[in-house]
Protein backbone atom coordinates (compact mmCIF):
# COMPACT_ATOMS: atom_id res chain seq x y z
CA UNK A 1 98.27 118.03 122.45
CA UNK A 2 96.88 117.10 118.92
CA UNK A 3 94.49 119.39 116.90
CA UNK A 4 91.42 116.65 117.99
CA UNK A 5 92.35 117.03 121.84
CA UNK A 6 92.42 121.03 121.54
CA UNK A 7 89.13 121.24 119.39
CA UNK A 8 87.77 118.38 120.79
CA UNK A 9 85.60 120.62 123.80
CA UNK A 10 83.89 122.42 120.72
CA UNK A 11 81.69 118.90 119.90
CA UNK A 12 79.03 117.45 121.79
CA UNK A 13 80.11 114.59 123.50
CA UNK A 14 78.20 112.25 121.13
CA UNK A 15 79.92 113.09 118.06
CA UNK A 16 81.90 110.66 116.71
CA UNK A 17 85.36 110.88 115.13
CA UNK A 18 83.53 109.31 112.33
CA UNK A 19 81.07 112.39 112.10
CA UNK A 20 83.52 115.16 112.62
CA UNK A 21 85.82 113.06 109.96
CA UNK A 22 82.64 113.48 107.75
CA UNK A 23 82.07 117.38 108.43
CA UNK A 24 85.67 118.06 108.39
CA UNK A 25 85.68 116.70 104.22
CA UNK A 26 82.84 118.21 103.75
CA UNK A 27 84.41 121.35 104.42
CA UNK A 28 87.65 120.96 102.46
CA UNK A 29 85.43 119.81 99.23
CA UNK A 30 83.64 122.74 99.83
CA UNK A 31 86.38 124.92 100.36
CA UNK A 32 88.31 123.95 97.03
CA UNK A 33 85.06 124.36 94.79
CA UNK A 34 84.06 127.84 96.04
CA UNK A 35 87.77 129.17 96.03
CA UNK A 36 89.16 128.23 92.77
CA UNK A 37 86.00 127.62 90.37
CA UNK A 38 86.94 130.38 88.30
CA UNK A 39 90.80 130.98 88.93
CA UNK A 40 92.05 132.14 85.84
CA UNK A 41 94.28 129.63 84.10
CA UNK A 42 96.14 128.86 80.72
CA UNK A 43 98.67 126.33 79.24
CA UNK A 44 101.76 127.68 81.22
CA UNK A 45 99.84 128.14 85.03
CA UNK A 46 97.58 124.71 85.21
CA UNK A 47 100.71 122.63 87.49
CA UNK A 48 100.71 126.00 89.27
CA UNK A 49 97.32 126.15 90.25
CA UNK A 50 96.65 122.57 90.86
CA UNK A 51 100.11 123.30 93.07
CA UNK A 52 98.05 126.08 94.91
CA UNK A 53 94.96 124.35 95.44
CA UNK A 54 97.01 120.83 96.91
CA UNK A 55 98.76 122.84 99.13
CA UNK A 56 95.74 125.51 100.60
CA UNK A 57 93.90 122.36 101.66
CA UNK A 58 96.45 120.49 102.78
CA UNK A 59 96.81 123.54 105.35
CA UNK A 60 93.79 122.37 107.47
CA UNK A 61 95.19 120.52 110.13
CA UNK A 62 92.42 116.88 109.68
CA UNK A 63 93.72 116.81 105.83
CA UNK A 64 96.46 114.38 105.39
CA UNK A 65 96.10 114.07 101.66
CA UNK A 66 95.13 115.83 98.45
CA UNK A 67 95.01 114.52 94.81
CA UNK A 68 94.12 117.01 92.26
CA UNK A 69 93.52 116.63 88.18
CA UNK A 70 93.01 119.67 86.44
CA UNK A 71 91.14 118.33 83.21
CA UNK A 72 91.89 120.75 79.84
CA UNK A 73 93.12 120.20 76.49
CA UNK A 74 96.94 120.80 75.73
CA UNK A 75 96.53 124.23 73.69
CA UNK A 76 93.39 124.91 75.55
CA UNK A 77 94.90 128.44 76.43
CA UNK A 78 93.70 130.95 78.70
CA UNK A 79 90.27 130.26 80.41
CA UNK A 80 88.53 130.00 83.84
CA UNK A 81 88.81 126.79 86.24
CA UNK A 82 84.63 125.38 85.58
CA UNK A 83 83.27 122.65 87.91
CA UNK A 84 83.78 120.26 84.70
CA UNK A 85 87.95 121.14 85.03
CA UNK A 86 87.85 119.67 88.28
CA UNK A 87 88.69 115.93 90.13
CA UNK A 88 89.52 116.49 93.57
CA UNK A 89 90.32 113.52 95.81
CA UNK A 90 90.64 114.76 99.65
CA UNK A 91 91.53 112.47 102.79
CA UNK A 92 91.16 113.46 106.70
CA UNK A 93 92.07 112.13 109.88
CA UNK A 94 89.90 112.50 112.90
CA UNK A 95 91.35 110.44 115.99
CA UNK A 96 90.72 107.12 114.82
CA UNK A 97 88.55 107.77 111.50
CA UNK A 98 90.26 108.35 108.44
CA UNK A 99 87.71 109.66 106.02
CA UNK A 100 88.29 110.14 101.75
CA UNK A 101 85.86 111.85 99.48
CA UNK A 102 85.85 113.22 96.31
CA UNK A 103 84.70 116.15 93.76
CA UNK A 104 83.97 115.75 90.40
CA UNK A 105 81.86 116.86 87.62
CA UNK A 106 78.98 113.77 86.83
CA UNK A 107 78.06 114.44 83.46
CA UNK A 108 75.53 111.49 84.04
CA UNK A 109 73.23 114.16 86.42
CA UNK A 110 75.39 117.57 84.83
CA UNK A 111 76.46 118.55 88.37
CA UNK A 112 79.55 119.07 90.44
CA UNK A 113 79.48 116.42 93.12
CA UNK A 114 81.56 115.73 96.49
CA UNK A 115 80.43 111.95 97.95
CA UNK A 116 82.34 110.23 100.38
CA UNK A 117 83.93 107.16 98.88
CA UNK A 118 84.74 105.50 102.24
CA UNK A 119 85.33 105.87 105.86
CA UNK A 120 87.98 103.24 107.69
């Protein structure tokens, strides 16, 4: 039995794999912004962390991929992860939806946004 079928009695009937795909990135965007903004990190842990953060998402069972880019300068040194540090790209499965959003910092509007970029 997949993880849909077992969780599946939890939603309403009219909730769409489309919808749950939706709420289910919505989630994993959140869940990488309010664990690691602020992770300490220098020169010699940055493939570490981005390591960390790939893999902690990728634990959630509708997550089927997980790009991250960990923006600093090379001799940057020792600092905290900032919403500006951070592209995220995140892609989930749910039954036939396959749904891929994003994080980044918008220095157009100066704010850490997750969007959904599409939904197949």
């Amino acid at each position: 039995m997949s993880f849909e079928e077992k969780t599946s009695v939890f939603f309403d009937d009219d909730v769409s794999d489309r919808e749950r795909g939706c709420f289910e990135l919505g989630v994993s965007l959140g869940a990488v912004f309010h664990q690691f903004v602020g992770t300490p990190v220098g020169d010699n842990s940055v493939e570490d962390v981005k390591s960390a953060i790939e893999k902690s998402i990728k634990e959630q069972p509708s997550v089927k991929q997980v790009d991250v880019e960990i923006k600093r300068e090379e001799g940057e040194g020792y600092s905290a992860l900032k919403p500006e540090d951070l592209e995220i790209k995140v892609v989930v499965e749910c039954g036939d939806a396959v749904v891929t959003g994003k994080l980044a910092y918008l220095e157009k509007i100066d704010y850490p946004l997750m969007w959904i970029v599409n939904i197949d």
